[in-house]
N, C-alpha and C. Protein backbone atom coordinates (compact mmCIF):
# COMPACT_ATOMS: atom_id res chain seq x y z
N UNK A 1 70.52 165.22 161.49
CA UNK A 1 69.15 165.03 161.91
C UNK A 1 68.24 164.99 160.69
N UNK A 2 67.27 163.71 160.94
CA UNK A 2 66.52 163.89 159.22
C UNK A 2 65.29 164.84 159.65
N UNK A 3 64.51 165.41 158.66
CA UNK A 3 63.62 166.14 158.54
C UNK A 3 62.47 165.08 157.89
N UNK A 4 61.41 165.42 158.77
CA UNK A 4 60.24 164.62 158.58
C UNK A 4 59.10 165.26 157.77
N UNK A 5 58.19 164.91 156.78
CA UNK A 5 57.56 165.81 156.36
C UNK A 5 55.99 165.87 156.84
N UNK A 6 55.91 166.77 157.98
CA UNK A 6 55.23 167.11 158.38
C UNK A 6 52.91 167.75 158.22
N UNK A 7 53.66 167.51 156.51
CA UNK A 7 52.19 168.32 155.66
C UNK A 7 51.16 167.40 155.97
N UNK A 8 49.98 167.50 156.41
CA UNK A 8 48.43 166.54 156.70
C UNK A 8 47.60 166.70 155.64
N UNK A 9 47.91 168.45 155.17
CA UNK A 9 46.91 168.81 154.08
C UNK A 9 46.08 167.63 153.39
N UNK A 10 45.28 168.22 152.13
CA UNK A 10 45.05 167.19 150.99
C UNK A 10 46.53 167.78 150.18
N UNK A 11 46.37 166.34 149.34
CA UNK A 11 47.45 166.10 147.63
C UNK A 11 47.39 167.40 147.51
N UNK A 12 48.71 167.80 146.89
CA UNK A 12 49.11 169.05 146.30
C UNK A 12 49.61 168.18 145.03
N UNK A 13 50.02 167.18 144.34
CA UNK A 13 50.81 166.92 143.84
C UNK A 13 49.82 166.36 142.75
N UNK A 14 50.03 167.18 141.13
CA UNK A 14 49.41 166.73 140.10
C UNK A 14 49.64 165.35 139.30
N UNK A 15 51.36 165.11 139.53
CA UNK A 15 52.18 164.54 138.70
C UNK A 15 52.39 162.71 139.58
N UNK A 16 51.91 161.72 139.01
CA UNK A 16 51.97 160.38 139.64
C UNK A 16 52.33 159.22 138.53
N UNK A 17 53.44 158.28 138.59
CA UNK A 17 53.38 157.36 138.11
C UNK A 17 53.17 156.31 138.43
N UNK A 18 51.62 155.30 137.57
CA UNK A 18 51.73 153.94 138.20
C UNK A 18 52.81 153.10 137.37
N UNK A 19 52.82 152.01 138.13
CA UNK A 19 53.76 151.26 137.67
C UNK A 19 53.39 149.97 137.74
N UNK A 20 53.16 149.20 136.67
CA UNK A 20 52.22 147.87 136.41
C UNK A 20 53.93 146.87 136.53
N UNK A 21 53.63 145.39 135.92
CA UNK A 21 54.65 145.06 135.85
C UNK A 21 55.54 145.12 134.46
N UNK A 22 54.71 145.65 133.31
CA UNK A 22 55.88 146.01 132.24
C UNK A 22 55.54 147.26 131.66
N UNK A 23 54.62 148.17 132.68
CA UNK A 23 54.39 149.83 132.08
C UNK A 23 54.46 150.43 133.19
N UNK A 24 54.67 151.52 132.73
CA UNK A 24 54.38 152.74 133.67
C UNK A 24 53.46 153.82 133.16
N UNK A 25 52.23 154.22 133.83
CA UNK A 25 51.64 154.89 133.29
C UNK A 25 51.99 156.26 133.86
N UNK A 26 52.37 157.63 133.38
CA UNK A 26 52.09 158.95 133.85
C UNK A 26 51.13 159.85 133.70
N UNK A 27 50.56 159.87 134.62
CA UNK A 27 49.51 160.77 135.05
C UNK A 27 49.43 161.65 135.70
N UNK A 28 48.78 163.18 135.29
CA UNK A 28 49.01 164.40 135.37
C UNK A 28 47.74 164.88 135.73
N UNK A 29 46.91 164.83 136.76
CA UNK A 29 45.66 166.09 137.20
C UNK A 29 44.56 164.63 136.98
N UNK A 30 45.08 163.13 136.77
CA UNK A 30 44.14 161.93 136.63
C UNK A 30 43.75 162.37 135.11
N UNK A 31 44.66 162.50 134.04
CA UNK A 31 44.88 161.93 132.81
C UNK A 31 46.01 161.23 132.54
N UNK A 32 46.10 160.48 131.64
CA UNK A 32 47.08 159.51 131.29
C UNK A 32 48.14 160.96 130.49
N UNK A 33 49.26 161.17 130.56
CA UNK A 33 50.20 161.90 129.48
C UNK A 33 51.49 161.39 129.22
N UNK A 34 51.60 160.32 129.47
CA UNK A 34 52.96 159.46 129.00
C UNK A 34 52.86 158.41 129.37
N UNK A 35 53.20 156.96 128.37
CA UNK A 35 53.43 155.50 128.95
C UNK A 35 54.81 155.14 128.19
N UNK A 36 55.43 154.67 128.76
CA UNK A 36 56.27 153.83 128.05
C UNK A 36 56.84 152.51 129.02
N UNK A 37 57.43 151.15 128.29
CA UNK A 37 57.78 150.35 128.95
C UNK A 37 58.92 150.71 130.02
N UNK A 38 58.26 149.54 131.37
CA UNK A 38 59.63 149.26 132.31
C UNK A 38 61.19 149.07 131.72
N UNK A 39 61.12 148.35 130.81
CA UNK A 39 62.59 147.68 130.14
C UNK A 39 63.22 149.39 129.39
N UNK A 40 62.54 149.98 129.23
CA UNK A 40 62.84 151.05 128.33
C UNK A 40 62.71 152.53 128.92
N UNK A 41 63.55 153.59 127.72
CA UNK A 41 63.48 154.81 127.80
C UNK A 41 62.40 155.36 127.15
N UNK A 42 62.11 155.03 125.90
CA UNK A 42 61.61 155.42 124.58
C UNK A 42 59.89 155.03 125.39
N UNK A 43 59.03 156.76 125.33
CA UNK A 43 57.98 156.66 125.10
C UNK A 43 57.09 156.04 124.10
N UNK A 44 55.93 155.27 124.67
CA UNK A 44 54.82 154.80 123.67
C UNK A 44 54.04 155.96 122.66
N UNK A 45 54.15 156.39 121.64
CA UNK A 45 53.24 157.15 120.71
C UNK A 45 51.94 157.19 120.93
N UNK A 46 51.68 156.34 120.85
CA UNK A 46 50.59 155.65 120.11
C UNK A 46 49.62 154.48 121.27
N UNK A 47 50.14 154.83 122.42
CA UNK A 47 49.33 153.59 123.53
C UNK A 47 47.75 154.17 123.56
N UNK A 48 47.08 153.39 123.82
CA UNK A 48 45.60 153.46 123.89
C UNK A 48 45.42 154.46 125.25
N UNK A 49 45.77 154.23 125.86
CA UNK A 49 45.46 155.02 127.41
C UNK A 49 45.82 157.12 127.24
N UNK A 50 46.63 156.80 126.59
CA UNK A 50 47.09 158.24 126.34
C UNK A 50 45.91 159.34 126.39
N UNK A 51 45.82 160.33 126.85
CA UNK A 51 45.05 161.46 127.03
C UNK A 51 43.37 160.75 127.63
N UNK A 52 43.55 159.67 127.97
CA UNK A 52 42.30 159.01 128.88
C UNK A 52 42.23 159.64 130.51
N UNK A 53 41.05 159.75 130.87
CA UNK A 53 41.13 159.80 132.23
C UNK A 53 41.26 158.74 133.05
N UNK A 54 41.55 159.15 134.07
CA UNK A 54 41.58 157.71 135.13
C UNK A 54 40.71 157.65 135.97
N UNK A 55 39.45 156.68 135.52
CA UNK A 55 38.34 156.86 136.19
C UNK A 55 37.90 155.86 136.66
N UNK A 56 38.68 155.00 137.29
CA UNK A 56 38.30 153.96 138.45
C UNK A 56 39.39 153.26 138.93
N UNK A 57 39.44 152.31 139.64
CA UNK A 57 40.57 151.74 140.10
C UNK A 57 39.63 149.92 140.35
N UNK A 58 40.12 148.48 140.25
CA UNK A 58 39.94 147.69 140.39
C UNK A 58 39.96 146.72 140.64
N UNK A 59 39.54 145.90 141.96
CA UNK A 59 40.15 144.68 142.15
C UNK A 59 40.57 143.82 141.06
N UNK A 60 41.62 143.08 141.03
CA UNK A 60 41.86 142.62 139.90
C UNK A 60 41.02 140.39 139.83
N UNK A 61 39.92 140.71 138.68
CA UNK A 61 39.27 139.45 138.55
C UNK A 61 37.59 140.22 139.23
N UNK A 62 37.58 141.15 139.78
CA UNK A 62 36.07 141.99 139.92
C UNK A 62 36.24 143.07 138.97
N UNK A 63 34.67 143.14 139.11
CA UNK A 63 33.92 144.79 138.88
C UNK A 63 33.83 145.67 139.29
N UNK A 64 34.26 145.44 141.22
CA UNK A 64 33.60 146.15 142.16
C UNK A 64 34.87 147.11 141.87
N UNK A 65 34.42 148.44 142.01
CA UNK A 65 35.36 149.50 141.98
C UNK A 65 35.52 149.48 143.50
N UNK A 66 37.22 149.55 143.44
CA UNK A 66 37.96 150.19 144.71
C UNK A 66 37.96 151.47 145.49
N UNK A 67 38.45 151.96 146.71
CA UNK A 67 38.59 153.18 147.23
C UNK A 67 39.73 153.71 146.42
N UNK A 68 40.27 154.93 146.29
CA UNK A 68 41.66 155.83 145.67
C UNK A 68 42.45 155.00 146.73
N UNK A 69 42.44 154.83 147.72
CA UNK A 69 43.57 154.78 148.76
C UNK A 69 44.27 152.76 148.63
N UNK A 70 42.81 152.53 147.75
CA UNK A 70 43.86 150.93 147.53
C UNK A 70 44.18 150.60 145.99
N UNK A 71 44.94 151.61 145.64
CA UNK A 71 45.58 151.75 144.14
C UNK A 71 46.39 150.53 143.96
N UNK A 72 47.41 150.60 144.80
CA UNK A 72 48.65 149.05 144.75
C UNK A 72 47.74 147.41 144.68
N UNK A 73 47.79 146.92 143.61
CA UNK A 73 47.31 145.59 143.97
C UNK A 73 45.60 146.01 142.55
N UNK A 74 45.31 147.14 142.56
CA UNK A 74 44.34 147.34 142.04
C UNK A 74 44.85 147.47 140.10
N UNK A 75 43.72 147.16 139.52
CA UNK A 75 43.76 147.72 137.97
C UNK A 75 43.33 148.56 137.86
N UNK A 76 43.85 149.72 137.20
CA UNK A 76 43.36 151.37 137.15
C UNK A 76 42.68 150.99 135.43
N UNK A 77 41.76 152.00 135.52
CA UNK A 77 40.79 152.38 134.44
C UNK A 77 40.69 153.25 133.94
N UNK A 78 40.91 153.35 132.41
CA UNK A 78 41.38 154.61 131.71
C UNK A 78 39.98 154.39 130.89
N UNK A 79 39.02 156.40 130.60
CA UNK A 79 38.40 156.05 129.76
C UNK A 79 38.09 157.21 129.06
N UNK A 80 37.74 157.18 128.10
CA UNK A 80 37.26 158.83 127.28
C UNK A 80 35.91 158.99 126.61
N UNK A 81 35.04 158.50 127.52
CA UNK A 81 33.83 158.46 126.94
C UNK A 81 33.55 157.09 125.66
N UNK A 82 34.70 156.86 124.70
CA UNK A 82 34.48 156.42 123.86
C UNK A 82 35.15 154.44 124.13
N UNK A 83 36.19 154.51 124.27
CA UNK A 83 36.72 154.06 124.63
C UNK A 83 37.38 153.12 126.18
N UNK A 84 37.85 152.76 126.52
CA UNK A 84 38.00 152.00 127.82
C UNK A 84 39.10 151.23 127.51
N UNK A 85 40.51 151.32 128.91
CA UNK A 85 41.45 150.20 129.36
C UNK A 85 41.38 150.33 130.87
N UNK A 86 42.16 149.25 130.59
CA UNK A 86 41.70 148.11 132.19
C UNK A 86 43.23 147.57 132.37
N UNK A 87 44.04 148.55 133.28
CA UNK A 87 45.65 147.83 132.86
C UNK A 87 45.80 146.56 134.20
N UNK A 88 47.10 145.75 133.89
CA UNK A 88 47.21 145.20 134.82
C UNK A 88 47.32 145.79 136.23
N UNK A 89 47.69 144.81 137.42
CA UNK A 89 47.23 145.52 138.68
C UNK A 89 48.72 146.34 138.63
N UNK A 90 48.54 147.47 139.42
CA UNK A 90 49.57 148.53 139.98
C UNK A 90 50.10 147.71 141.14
N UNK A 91 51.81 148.08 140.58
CA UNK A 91 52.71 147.60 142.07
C UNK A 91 53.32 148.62 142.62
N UNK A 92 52.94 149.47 142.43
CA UNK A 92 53.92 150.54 142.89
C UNK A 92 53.24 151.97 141.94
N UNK A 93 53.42 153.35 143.31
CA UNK A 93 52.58 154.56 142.71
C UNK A 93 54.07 155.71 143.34
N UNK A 94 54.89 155.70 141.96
CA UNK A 94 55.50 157.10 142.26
C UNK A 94 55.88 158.23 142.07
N UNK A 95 56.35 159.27 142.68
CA UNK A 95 56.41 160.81 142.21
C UNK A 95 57.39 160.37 140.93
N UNK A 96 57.55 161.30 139.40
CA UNK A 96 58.15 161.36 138.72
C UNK A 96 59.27 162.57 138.92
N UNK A 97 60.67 162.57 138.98
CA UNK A 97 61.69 163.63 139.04
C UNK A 97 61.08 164.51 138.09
N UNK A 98 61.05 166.00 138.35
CA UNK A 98 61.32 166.82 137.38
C UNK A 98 61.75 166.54 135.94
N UNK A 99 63.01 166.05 136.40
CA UNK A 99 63.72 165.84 134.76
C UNK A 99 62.75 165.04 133.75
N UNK A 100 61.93 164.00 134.69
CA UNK A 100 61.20 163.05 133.58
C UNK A 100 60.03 163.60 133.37
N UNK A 101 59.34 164.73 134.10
CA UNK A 101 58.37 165.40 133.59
C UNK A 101 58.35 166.51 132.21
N UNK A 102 59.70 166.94 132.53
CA UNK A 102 60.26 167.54 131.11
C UNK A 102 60.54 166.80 129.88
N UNK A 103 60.79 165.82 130.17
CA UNK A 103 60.60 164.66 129.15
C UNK A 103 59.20 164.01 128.13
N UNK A 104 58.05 164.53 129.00
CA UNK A 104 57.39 163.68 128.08
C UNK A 104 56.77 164.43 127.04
N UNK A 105 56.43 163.24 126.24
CA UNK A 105 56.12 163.95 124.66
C UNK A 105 55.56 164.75 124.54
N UNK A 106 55.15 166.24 123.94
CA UNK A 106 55.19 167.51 123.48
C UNK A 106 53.82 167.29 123.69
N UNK A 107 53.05 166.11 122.72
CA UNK A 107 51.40 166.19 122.75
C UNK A 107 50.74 166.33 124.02
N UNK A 108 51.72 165.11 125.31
CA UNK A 108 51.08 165.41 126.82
C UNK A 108 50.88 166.50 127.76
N UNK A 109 51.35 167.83 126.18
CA UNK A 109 51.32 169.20 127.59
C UNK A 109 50.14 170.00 127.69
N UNK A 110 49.54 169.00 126.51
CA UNK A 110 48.19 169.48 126.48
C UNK A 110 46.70 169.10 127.40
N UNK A 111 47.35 168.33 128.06
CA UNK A 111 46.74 167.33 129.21
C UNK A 111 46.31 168.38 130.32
């Protein structure tokens, strides 16, 4: 018999990866703390988005900011006051295993 998950609450869950078509961004509490390519294992150092917040979401070819709930299809917006990215649209938003949260680079635990 499968078990259904029953919870209505709000999100409990800090930890989300989007997934563009050649990145994945990880995001922790709606900061960026790890990217690295689809094709690959090996985290990005050095990506622009890193320790950005994620502070909008976007039809892709508008301005008009989206609702949270239409992330897929949308371009998410990373920014730090100083700075600003605009990634391609998200195809996909998913939980990261444990194991890959232990994984990411040392600097993102500061996130």
């Amino acid at each position: 018999m499968a078990m259904r998950n029953t919870y209505n609450g709000p999100e409990r869950r800090v930890h989300h990866v989007y997934v563009t078509h050649n990145t994945e961004y990880h995001v922790r509490k709606g900061v960026c703390v790890a990217v690295k390519p689809r094709n690959s294992d090996a985290w990005i150092a050095n990506h622009g988005a890193l320790r950005m917040r994620l502070d909008g979401l976007f039809k892709q070819g508008t301005l008009r900011a989206m609702p949270a709930r239409s992330i897929v299809g949308s371009c998410m917006y990373f920014s730090d006051g100083d700075d600003e990215i605009l990634t391609s649209p998200v195809i996909a938003v998913v939980r990261p295993p444990k194991s890959v949260v232990f994984e990411y680079p040392p600097e993102s635990q500061r996130a």
